[in-house]
PDB file of N, CA and C in Angstrom:
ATOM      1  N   UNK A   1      10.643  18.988   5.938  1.00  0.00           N
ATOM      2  CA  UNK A   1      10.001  18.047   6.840  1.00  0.00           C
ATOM      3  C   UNK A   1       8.502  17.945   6.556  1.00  0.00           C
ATOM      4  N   UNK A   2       8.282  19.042   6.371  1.00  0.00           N
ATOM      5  CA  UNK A   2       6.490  19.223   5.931  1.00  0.00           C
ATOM      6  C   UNK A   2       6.183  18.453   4.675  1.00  0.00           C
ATOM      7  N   UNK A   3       6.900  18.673   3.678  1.00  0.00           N
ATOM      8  CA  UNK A   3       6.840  17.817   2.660  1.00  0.00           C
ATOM      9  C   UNK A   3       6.920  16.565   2.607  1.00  0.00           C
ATOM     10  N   UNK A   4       8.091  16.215   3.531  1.00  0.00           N
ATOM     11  CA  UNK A   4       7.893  14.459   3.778  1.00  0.00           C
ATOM     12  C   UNK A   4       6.687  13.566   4.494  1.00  0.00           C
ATOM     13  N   UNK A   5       6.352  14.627   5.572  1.00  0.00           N
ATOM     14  CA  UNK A   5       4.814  14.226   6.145  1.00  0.00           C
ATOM     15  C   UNK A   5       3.505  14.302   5.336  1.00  0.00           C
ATOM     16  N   UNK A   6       3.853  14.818   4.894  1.00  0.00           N
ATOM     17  CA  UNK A   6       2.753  15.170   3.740  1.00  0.00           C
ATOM     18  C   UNK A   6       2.906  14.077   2.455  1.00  0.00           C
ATOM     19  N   UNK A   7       4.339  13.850   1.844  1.00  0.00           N
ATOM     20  CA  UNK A   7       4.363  12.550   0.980  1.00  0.00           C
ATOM     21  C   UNK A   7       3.643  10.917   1.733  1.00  0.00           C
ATOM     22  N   UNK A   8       4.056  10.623   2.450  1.00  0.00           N
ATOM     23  CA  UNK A   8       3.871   9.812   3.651  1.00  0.00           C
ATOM     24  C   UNK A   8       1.777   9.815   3.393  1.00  0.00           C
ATOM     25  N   UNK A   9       1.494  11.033   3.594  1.00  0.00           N
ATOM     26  CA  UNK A   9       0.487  10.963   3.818  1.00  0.00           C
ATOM     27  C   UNK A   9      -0.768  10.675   2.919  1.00  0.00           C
ATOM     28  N   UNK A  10       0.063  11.167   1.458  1.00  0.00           N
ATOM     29  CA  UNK A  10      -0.711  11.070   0.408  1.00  0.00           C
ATOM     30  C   UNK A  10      -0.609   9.362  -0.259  1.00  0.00           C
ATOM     31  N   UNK A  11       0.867   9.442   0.225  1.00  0.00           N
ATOM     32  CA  UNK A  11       1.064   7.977  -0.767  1.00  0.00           C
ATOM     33  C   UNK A  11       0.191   6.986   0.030  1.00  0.00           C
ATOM     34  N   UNK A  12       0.150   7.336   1.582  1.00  0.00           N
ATOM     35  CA  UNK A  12      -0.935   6.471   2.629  1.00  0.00           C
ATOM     36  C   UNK A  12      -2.431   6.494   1.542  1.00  0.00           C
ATOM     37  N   UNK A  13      -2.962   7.580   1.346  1.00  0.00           N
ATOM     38  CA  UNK A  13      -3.969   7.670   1.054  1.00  0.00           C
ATOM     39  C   UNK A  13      -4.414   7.092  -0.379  1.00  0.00           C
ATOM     40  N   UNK A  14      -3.331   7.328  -0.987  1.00  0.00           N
ATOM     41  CA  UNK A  14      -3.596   6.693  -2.518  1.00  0.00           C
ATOM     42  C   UNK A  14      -4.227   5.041  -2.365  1.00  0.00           C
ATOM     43  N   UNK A  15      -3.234   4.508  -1.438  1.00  0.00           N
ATOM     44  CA  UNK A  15      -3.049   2.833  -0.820  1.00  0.00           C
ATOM     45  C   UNK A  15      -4.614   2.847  -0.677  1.00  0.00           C
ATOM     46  N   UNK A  16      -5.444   3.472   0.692  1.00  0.00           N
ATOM     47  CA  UNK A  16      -6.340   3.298   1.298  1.00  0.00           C
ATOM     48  C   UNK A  16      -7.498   3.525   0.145  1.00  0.00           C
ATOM     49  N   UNK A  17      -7.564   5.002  -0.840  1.00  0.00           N
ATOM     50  CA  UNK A  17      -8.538   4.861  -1.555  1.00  0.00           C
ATOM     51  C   UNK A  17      -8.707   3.938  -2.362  1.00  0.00           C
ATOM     52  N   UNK A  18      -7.636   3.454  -3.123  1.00  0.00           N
ATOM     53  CA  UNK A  18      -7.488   2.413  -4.114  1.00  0.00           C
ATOM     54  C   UNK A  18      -8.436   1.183  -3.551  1.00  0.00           C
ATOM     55  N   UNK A  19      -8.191   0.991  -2.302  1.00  0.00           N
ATOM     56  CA  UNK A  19      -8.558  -0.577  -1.933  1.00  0.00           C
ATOM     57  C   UNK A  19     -10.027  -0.060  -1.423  1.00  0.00           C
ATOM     58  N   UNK A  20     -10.506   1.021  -1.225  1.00  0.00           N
ATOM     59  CA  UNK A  20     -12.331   1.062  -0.790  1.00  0.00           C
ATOM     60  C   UNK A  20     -12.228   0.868  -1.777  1.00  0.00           C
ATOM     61  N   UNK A  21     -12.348   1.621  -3.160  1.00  0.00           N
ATOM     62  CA  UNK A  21     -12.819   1.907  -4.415  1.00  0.00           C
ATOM     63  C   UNK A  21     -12.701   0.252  -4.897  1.00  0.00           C
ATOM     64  N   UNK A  22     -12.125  -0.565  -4.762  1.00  0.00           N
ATOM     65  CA  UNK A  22     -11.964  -2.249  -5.128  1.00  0.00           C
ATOM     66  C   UNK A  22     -12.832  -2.719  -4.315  1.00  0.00           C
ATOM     67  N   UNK A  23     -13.533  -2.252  -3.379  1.00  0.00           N
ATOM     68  CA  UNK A  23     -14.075  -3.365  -2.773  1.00  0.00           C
ATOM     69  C   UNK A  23     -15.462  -2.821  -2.366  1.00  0.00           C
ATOM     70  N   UNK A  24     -15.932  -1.343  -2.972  1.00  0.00           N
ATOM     71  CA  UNK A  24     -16.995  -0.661  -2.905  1.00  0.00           C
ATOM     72  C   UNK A  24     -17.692  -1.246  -4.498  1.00  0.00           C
ATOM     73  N   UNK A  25     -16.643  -1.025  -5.352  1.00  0.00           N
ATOM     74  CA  UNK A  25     -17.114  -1.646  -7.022  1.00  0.00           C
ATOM     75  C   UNK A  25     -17.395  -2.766  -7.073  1.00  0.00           C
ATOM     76  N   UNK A  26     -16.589  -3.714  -6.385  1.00  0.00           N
ATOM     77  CA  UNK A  26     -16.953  -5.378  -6.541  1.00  0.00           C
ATOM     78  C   UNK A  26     -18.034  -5.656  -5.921  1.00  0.00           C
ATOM     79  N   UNK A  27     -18.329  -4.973  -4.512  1.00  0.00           N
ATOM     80  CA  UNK A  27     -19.535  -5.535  -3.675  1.00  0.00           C
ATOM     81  C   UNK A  27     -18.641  -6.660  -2.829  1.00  0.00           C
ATOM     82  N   UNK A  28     -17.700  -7.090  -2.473  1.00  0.00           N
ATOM     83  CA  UNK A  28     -17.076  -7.813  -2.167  1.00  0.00           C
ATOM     84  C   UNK A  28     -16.459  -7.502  -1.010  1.00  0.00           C
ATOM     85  N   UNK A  29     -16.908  -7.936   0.376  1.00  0.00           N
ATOM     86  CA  UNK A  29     -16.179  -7.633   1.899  1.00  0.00           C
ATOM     87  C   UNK A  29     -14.721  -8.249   1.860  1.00  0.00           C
ATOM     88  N   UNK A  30     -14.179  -7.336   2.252  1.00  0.00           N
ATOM     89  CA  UNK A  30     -12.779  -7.545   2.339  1.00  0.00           C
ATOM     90  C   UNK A  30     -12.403  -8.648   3.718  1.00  0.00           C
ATOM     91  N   UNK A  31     -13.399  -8.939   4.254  1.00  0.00           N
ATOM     92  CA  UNK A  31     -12.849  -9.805   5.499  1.00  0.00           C
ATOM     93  C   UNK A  31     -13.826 -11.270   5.560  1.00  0.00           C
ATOM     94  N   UNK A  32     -14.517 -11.641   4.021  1.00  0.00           N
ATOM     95  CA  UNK A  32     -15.410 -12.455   4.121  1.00  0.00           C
ATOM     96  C   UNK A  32     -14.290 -13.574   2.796  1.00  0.00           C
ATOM     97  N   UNK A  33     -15.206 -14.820   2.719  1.00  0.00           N
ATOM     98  CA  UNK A  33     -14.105 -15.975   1.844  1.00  0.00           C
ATOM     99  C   UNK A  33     -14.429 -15.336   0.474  1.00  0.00           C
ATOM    100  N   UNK A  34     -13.313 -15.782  -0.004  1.00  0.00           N
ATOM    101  CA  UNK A  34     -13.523 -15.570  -1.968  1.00  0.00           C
ATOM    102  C   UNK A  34     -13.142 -16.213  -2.847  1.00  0.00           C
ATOM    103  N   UNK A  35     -13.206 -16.066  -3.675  1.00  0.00           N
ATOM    104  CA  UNK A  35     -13.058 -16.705  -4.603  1.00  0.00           C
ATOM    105  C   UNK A  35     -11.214 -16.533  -4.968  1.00  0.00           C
ATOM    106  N   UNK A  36     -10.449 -17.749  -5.315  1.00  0.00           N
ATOM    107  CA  UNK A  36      -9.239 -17.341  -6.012  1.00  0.00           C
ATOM    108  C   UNK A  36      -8.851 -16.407  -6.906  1.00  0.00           C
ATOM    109  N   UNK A  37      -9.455 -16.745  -8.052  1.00  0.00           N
ATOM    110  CA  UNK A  37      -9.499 -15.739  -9.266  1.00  0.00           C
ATOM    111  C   UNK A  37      -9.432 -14.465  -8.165  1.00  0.00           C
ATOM    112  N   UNK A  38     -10.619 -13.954  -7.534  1.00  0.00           N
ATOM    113  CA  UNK A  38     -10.484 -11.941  -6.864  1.00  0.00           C
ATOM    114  C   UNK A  38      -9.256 -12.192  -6.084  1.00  0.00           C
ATOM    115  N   UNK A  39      -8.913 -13.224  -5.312  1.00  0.00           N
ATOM    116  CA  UNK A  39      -7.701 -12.748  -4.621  1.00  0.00           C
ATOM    117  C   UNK A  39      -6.846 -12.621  -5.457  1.00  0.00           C
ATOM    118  N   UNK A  40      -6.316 -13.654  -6.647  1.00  0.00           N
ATOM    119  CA  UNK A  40      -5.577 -13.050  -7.541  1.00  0.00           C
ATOM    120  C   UNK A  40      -5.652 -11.748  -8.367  1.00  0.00           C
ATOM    121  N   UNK A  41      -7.001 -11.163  -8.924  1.00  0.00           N
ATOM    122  CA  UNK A  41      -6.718  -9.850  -8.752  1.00  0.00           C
ATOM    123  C   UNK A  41      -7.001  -9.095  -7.665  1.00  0.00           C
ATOM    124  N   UNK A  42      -7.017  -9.043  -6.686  1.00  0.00           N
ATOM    125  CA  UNK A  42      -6.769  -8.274  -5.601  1.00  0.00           C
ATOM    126  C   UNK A  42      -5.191  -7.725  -5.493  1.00  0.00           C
ATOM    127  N   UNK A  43      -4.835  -8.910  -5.344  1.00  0.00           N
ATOM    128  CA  UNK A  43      -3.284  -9.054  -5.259  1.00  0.00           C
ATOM    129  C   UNK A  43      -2.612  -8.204  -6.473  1.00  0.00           C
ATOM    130  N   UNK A  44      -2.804  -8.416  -7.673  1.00  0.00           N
ATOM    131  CA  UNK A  44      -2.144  -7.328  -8.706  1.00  0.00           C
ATOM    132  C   UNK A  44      -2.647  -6.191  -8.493  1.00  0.00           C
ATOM    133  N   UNK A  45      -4.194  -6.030  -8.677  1.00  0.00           N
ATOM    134  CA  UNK A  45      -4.571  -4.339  -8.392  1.00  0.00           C
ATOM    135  C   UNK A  45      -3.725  -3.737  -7.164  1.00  0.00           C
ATOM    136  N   UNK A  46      -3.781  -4.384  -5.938  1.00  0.00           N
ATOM    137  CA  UNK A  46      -3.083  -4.167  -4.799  1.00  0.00           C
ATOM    138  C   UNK A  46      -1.785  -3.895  -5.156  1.00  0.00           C
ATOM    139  N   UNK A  47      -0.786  -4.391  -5.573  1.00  0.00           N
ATOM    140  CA  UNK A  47       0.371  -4.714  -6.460  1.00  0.00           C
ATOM    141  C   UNK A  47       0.942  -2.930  -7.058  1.00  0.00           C
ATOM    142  N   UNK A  48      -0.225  -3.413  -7.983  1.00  0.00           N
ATOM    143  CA  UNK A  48      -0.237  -1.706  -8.989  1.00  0.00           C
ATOM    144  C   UNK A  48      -0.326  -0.656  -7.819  1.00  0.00           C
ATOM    145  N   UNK A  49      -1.545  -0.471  -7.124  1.00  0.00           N
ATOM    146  CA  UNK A  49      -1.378   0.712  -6.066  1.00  0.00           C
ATOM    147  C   UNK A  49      -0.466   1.476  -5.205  1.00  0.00           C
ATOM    148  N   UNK A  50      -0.097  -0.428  -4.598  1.00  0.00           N
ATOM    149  CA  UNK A  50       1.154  -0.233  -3.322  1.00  0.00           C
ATOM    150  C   UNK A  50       2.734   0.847  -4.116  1.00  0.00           C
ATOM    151  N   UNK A  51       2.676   0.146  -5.757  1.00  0.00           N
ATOM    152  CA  UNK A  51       3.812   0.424  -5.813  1.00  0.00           C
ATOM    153  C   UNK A  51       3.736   2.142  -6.374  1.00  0.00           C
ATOM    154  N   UNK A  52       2.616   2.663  -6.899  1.00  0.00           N
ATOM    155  CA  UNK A  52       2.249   4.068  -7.033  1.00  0.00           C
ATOM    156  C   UNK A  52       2.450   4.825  -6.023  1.00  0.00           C
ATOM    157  N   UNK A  53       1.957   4.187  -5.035  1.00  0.00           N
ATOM    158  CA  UNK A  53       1.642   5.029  -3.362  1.00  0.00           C
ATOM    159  C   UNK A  53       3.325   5.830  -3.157  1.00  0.00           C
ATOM    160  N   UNK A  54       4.600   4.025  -3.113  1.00  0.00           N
ATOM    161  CA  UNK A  54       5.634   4.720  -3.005  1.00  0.00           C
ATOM    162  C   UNK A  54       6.173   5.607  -4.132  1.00  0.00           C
ATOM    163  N   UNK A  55       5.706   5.631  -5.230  1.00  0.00           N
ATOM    164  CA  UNK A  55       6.292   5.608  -6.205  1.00  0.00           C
ATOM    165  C   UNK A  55       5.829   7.882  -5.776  1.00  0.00           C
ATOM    166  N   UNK A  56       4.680   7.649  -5.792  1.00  0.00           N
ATOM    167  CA  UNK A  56       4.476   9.117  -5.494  1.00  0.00           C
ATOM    168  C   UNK A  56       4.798   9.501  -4.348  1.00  0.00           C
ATOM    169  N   UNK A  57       4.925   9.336  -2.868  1.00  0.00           N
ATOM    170  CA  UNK A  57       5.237   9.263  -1.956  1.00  0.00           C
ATOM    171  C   UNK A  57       6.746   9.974  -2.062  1.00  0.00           C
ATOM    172  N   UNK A  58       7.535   8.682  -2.958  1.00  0.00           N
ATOM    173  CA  UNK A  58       8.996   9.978  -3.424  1.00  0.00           C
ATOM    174  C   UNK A  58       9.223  11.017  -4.197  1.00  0.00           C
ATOM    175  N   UNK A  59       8.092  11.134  -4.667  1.00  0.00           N
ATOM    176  CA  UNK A  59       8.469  12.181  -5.559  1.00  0.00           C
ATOM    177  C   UNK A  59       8.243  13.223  -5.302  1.00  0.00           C
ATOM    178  N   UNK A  60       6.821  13.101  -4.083  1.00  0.00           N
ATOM    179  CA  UNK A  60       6.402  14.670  -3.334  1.00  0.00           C
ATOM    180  C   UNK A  60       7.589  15.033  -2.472  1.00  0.00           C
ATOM    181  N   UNK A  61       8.281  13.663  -2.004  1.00  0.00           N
ATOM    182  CA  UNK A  61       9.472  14.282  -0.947  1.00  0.00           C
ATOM    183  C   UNK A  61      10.289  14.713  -1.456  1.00  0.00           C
ATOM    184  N   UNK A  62      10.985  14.294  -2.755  1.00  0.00           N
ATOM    185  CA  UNK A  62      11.978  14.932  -3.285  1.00  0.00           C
ATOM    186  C   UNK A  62      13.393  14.668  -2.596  1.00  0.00           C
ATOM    187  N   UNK A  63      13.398  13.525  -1.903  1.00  0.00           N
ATOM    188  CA  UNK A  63      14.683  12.858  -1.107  1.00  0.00           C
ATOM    189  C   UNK A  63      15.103  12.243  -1.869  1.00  0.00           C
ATOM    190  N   UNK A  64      16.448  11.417  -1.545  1.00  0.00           N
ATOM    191  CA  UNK A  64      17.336  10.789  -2.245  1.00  0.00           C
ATOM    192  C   UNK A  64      17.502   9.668  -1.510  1.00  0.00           C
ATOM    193  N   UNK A  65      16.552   9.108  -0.722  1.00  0.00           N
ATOM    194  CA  UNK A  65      16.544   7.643   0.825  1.00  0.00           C
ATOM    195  C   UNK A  65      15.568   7.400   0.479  1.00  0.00           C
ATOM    196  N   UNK A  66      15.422   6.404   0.949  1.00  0.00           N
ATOM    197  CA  UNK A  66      13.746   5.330   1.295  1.00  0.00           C
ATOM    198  C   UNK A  66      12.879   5.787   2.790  1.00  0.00           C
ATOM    199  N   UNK A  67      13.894   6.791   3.198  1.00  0.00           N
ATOM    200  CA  UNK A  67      12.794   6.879   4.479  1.00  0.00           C
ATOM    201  C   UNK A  67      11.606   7.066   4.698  1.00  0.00           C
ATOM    202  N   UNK A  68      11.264   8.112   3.819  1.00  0.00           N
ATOM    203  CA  UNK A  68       9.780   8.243   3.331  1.00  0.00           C
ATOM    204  C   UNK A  68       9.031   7.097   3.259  1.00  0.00           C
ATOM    205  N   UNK A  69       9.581   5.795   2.557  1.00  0.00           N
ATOM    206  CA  UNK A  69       8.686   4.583   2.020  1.00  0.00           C
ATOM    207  C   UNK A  69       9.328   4.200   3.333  1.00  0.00           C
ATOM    208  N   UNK A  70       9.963   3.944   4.336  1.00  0.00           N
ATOM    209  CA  UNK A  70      10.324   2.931   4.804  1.00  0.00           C
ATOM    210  C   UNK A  70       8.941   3.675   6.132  1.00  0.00           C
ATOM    211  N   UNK A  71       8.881   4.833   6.415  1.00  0.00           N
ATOM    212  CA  UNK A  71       7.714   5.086   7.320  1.00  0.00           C
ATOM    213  C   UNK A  71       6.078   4.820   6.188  1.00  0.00           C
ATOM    214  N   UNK A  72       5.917   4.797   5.383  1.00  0.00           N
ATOM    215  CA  UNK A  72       4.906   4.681   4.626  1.00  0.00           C
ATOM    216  C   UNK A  72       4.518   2.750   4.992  1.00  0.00           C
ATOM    217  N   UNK A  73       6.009   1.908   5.007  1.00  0.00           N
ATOM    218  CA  UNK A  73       5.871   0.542   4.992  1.00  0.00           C
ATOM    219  C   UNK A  73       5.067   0.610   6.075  1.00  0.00           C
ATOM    220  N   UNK A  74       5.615   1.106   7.278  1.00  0.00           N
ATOM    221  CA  UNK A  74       5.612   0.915   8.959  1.00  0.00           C
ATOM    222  C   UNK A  74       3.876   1.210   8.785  1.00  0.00           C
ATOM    223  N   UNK A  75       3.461   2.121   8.331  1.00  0.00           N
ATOM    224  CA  UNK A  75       2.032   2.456   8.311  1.00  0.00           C
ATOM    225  C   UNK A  75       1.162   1.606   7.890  1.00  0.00           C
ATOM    226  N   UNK A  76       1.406   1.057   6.540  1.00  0.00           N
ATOM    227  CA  UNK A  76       0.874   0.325   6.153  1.00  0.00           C
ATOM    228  C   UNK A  76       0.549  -1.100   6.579  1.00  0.00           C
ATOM    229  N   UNK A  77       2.140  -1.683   7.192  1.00  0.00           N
ATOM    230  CA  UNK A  77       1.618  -2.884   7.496  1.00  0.00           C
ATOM    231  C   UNK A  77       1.418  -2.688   8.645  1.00  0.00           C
ATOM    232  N   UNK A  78       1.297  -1.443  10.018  1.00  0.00           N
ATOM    233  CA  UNK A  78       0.813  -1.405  10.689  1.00  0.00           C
ATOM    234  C   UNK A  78      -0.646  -1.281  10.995  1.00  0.00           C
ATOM    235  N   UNK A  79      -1.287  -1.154  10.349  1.00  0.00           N
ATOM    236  CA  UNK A  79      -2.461  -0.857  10.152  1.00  0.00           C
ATOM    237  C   UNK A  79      -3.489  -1.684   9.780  1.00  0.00           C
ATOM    238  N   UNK A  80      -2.503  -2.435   8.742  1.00  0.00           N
ATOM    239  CA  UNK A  80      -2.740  -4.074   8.481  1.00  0.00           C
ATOM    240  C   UNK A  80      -3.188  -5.257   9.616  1.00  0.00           C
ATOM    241  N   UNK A  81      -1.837  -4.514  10.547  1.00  0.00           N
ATOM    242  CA  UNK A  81      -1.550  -5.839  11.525  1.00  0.00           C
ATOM    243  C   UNK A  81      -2.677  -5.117  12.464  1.00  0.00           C
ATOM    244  N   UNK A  82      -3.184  -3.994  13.183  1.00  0.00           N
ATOM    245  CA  UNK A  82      -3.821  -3.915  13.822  1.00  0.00           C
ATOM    246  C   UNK A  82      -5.454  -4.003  13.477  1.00  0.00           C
ATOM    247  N   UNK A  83      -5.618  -4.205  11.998  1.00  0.00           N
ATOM    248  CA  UNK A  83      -6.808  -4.430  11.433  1.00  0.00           C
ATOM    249  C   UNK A  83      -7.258  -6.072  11.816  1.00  0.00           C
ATOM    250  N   UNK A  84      -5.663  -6.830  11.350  1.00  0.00           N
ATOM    251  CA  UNK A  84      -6.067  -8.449  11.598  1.00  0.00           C
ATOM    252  C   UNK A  84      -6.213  -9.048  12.928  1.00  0.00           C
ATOM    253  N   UNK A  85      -5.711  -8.522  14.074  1.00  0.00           N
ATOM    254  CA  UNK A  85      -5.923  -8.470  15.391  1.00  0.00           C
ATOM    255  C   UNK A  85      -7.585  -8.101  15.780  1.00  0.00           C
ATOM    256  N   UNK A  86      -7.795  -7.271  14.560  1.00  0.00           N
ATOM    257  CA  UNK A  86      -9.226  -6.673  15.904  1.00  0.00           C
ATOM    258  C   UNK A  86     -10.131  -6.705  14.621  1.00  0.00           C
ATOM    259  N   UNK A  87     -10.385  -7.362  13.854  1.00  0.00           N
ATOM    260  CA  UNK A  87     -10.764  -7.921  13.029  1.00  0.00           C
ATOM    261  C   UNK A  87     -11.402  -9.468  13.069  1.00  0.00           C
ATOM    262  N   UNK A  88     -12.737  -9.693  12.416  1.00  0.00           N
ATOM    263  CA  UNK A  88     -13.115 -11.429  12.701  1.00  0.00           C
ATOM    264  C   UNK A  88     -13.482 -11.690  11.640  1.00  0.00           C
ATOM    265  N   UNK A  89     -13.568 -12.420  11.093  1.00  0.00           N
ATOM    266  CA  UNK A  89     -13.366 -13.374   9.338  1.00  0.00           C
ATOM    267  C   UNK A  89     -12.071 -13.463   9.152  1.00  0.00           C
ATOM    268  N   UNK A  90     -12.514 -13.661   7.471  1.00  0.00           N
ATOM    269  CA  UNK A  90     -11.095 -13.990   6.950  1.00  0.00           C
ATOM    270  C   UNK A  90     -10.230 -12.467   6.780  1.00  0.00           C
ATOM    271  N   UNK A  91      -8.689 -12.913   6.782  1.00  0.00           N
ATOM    272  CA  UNK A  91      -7.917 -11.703   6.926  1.00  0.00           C
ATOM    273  C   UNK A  91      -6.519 -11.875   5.764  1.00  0.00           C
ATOM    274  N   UNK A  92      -7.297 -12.517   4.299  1.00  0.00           N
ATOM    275  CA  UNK A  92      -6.247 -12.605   3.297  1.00  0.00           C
ATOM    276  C   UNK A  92      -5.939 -11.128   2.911  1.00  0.00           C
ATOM    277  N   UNK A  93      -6.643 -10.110   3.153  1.00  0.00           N
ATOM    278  CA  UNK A  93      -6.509  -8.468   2.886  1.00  0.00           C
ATOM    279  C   UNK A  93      -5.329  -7.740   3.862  1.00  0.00           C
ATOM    280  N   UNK A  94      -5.542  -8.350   4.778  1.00  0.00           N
ATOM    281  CA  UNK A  94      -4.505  -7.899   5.876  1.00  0.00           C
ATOM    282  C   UNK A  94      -3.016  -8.329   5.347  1.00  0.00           C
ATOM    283  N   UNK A  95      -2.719  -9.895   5.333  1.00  0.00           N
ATOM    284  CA  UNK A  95      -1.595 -10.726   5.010  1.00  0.00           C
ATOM    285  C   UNK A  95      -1.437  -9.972   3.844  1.00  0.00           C
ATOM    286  N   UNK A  96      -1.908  -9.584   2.679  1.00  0.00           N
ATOM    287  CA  UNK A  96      -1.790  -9.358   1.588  1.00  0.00           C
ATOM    288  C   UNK A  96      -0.826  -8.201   1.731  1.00  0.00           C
ATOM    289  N   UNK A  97      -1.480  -6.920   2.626  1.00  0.00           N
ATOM    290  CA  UNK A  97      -0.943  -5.848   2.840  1.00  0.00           C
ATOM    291  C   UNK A  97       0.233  -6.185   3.762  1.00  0.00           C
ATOM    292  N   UNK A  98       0.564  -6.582   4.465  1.00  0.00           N
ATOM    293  CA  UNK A  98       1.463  -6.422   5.336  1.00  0.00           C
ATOM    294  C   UNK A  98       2.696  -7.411   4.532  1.00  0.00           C
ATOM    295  N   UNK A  99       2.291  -8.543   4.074  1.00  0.00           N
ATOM    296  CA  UNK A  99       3.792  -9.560   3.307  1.00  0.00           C
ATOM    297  C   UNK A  99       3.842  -8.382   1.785  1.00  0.00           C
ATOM    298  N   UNK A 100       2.774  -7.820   1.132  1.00  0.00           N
ATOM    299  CA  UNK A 100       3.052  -8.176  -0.489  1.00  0.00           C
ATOM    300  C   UNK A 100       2.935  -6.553  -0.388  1.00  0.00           C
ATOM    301  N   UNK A 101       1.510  -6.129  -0.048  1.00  0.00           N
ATOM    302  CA  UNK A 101       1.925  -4.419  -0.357  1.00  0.00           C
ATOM    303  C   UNK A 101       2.300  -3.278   0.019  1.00  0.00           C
ATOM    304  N   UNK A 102       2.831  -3.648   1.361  1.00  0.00           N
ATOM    305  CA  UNK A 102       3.454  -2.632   2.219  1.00  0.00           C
ATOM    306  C   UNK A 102       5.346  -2.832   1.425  1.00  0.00           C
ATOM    307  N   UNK A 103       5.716  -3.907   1.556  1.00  0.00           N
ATOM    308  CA  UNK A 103       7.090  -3.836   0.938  1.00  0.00           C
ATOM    309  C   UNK A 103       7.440  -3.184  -0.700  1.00  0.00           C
ATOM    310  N   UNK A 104       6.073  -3.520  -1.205  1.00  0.00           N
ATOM    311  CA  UNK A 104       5.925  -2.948  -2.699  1.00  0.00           C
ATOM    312  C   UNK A 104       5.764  -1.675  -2.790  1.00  0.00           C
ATOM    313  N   UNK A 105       5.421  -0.764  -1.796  1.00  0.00           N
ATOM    314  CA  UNK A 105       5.386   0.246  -1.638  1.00  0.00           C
ATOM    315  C   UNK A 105       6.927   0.909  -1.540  1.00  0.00           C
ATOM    316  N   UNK A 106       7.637   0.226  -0.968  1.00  0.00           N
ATOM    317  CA  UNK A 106       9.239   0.341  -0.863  1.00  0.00           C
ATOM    318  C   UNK A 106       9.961   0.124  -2.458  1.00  0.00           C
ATOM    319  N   UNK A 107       9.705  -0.437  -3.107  1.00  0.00           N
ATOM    320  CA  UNK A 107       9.949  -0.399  -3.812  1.00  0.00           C
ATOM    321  C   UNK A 107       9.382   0.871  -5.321  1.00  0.00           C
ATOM    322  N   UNK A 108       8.180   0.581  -4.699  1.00  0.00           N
ATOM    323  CA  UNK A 108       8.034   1.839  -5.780  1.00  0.00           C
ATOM    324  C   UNK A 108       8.747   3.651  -5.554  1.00  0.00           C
ATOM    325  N   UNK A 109       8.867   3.541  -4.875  1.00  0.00           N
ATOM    326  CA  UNK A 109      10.593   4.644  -3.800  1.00  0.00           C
ATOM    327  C   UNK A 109      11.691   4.316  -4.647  1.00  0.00           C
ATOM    328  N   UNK A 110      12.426   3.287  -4.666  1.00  0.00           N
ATOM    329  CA  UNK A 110      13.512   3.221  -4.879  1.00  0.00           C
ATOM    330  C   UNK A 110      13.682   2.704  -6.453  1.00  0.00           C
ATOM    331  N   UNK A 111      12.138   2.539  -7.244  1.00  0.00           N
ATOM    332  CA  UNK A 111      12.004   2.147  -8.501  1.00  0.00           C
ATOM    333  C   UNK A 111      12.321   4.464  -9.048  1.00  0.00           C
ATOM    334  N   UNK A 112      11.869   5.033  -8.162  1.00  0.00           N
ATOM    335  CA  UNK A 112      11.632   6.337  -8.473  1.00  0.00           C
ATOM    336  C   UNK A 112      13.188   6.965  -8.372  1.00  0.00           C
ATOM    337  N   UNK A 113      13.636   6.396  -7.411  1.00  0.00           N
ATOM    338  CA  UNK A 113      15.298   7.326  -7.064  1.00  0.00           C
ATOM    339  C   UNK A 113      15.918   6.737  -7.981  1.00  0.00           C
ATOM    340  N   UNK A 114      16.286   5.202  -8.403  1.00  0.00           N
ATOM    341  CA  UNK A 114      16.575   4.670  -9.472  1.00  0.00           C
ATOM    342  C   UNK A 114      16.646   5.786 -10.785  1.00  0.00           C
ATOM    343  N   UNK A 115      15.309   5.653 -10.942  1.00  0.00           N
ATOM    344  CA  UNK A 115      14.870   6.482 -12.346  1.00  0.00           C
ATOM    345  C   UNK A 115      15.078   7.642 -12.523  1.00  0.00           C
ATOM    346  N   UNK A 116      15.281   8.759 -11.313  1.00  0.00           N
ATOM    347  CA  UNK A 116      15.946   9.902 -11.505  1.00  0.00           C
ATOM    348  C   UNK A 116      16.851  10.362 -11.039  1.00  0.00           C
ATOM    349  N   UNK A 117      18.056   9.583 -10.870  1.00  0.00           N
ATOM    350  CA  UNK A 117      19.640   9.558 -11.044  1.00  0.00           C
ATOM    351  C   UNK A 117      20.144   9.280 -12.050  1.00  0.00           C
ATOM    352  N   UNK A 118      19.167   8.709 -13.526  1.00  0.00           N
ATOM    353  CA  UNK A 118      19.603   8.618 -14.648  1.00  0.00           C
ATOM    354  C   UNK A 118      19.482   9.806 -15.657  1.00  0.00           C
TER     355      UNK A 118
END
């Protein structure tokens, strides 16, 4: 159980550092307008992270389910959704996380159980 709270927690954290470290380097507020081009890479860097987060997330748990990622989703796009609520500008960072990289996070779980049942 300790281990799964603890996967949960890291793969949370991977998510969260990834996206300061993108938006501490660019100089670029995550809740102000932008340019297409950064949201498009936002969206892949985001992409790459989300799916690491789960991807490590299962592997610290060492389960054979998605539950791990499926509470990692709940976090993520919860956090999302309570960011875009209490949040004022733009909120393509939020939508981003909650439609594109909270579910990608699920997948990088089940890209991992996949890969080591073979």
């Amino acid at each position: 159980m300790i281990r799964q709270i603890l996967s949960v927690v890291i793969g949370y954290t991977i998510f969260v550092i990834s996206s300061i470290l993108l938006f501490r380097f660019s100089g670029v507020n995550p809740h102000s307008e932008v340019s297409q081009l950064f949201m498009v890479l936002t969206f892949v860097y985001g992409t790459i992270f989300s799916f690491i987060s789960g991807l490590i997330t299962q592997l610290i748990a060492k389960t054979r389910n998605l539950k791990v990622n499926y509470v990692l989703f709940i976090i993520m796009a919860g956090f999302a959704t309570f960011s875009l609520f209490k949040s004022s500008g733009s909120s393509w960072t939020q939508l981003l996380a909650i439609f594109v990289f909270a579910p990608v996070s699920v997948l990088g779980g089940l890209f991992w159980i996949k890969r080591s049942k073979e």
